[in-house]
Protein backbone atom coordinates (compact mmCIF):
# COMPACT_ATOMS: atom_id res chain seq x y z
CA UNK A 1 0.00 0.00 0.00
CA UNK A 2 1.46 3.38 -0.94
CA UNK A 3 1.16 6.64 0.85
CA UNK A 4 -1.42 8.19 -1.26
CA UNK A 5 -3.44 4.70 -0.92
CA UNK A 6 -2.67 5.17 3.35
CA UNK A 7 -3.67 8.98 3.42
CA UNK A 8 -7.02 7.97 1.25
CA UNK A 9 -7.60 5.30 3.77
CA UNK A 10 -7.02 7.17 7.06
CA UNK A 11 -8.97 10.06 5.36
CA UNK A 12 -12.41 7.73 5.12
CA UNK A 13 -12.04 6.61 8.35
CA UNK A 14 -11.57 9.63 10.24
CA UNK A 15 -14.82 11.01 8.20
CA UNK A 16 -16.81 8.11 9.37
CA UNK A 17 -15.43 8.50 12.64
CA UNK A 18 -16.90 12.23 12.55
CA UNK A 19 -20.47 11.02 10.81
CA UNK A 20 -20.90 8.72 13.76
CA UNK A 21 -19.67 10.97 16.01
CA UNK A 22 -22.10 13.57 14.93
CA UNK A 23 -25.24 11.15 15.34
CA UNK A 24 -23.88 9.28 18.79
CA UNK A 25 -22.34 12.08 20.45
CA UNK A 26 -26.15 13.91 21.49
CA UNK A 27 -27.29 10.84 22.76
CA UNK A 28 -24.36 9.52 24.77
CA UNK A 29 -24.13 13.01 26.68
CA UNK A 30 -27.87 12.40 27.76
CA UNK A 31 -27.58 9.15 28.65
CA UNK A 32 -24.11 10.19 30.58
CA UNK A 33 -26.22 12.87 31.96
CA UNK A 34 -29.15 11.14 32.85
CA UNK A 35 -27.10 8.68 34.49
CA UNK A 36 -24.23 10.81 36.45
CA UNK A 37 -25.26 15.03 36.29
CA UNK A 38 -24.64 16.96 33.53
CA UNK A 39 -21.39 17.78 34.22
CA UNK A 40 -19.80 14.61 34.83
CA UNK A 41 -21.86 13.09 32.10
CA UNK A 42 -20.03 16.06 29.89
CA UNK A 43 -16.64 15.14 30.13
CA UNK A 44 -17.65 11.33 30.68
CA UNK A 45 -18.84 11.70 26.94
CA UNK A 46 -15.43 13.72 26.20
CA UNK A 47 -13.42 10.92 27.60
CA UNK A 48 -15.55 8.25 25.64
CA UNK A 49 -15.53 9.83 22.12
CA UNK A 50 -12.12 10.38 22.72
CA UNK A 51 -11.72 6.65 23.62
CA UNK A 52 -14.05 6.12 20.36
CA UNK A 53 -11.44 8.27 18.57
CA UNK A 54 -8.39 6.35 19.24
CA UNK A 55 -9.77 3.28 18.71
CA UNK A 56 -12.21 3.87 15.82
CA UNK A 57 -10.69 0.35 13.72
CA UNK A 58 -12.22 -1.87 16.72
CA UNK A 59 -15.17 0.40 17.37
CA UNK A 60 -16.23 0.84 14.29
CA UNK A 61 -16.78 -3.13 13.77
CA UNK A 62 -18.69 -3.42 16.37
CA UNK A 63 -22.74 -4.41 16.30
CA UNK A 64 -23.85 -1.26 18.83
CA UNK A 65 -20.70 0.90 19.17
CA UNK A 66 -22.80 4.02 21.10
CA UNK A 67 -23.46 1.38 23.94
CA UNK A 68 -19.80 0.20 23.85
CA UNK A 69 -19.29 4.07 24.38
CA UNK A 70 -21.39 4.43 26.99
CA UNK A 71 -20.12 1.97 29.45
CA UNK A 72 -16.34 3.67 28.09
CA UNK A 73 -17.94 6.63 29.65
CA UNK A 74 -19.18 4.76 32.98
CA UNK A 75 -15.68 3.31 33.40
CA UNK A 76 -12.95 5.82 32.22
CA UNK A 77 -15.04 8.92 33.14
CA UNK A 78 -14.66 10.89 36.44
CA UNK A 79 -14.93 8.15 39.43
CA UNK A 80 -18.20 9.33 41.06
CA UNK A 81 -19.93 6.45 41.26
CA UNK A 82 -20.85 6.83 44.54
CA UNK A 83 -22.67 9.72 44.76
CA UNK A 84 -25.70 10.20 42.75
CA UNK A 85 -26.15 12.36 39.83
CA UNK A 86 -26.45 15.98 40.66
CA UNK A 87 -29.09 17.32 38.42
CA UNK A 88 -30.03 20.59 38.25
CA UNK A 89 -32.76 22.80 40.25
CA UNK A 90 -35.95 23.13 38.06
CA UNK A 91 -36.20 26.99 36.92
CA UNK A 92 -38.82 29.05 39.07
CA UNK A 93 -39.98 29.56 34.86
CA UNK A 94 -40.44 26.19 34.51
CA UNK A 95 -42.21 24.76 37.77
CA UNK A 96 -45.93 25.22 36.03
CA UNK A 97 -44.36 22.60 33.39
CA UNK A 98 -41.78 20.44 35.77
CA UNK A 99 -42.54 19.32 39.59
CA UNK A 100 -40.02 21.57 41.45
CA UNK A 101 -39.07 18.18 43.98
CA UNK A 102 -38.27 16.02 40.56
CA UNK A 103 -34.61 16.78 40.52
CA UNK A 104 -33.87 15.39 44.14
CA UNK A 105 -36.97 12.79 43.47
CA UNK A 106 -34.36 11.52 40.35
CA UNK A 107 -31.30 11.38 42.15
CA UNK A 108 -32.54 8.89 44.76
CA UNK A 109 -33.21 6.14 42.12
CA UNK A 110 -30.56 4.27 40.88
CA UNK A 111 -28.50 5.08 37.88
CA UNK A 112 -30.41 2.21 35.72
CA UNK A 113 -33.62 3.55 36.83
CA UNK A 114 -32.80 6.96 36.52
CA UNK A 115 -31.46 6.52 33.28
CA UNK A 116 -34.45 4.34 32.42
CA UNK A 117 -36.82 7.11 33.54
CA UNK A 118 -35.22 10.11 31.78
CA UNK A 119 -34.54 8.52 28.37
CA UNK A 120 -37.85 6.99 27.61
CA UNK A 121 -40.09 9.49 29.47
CA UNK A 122 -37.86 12.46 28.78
CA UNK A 123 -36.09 12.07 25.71
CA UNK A 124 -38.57 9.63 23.86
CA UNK A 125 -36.31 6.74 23.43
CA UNK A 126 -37.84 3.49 23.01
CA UNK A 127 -36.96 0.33 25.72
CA UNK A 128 -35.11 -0.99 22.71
CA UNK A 129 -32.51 1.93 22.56
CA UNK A 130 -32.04 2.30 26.57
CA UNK A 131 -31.55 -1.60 26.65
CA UNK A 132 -28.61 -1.50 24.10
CA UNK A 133 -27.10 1.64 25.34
CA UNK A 134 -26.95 -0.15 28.59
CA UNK A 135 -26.31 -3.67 27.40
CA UNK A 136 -29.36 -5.38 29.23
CA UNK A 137 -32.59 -6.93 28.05
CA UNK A 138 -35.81 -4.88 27.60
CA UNK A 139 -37.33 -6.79 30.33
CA UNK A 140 -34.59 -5.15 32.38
CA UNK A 141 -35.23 -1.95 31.19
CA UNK A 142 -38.97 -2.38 31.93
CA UNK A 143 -38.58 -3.65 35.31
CA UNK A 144 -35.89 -0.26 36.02
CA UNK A 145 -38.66 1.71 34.59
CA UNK A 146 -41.12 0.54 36.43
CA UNK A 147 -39.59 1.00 39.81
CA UNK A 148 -38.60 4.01 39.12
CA UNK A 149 -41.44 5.84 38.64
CA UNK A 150 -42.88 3.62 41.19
CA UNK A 151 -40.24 5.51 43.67
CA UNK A 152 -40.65 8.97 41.87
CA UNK A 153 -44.42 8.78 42.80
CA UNK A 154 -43.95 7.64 46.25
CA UNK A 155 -41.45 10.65 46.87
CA UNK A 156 -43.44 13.33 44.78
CA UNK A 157 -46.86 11.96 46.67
CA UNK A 158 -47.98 11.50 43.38
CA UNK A 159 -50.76 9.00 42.71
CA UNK A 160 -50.25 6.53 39.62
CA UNK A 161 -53.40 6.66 38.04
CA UNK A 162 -53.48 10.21 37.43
């Protein structure tokens, strides 16, 4: 292979890199997001495109690369595992739209359910899409979704059948 043939070659890859980057980086920094605050889900995203960037050959092969870079996020992201996601306070604009108690109400679930809860109720995602960003079945999803707003209710006082 010459260097004209190498330059074409590393020329198409790094624009596919950047095509998929443009259409997985949105919804990896919401997931991220949903699942550790918006800033740590920020540069969790940052270190996983990166991640995505220097290893584009292998990533690019695989069957659901955006969940491969999601749990890259979870792992070489910012260790704050621990404490949960600090979302932020609902806008005094807002509260006719958004209970004003849903932040805190969030960041007592756990990061599945949480993550469950924002990206199909907030974000429209299907159970399909959550389940392979996180690498579970849907049932799993389901059941985190379920419980989840199960617990949201509880805290919010907040009957389910309204």
């Amino acid at each position: 292979m010459g260097v004209r043939d190498e330059v074409d070659r590393a020329t198409g890859s790094a624009e596919r890199f950047t095509q998929f980057a443009r259409v997985a980086e949105p919804r990896l920094r919401i997931a991220l997001a949903a699942a550790m605050g918006p800033d740590v889900g920020a540069d969790a995203t940052a270190e996983a495109l990166a991640w995505g960037w220097q290893n584009w050959d292998r990533l690019e092969a695989m069957e659901n690369p955006t969940g491969y870079l999601y749990r890259v996020g979870r792992s070489h992201g910012p260790r704050r595992r621990r404490l949960p996601a600090l979302l932020p306070p609902v806008p005094a604009v807002a509260t006719s739209r958004v209970e004003p108690g849903l932040p805190a109400a969030l960041a007592q679930l756990s990061e599945r359910q949480r993550v469950a809860v924002v990206m199909i109720h907030g974000y429209e995602w299907t159970a399909r899409e959550v389940a392979d960003l996180l690498g579970v079945d849907v049932p799993t999803v389901s059941t985190h979704l379920r419980r989840g707003l199960g617990k949201l209710r509880k805290r919010l006082g907040v009957d389910g059948n309204a």
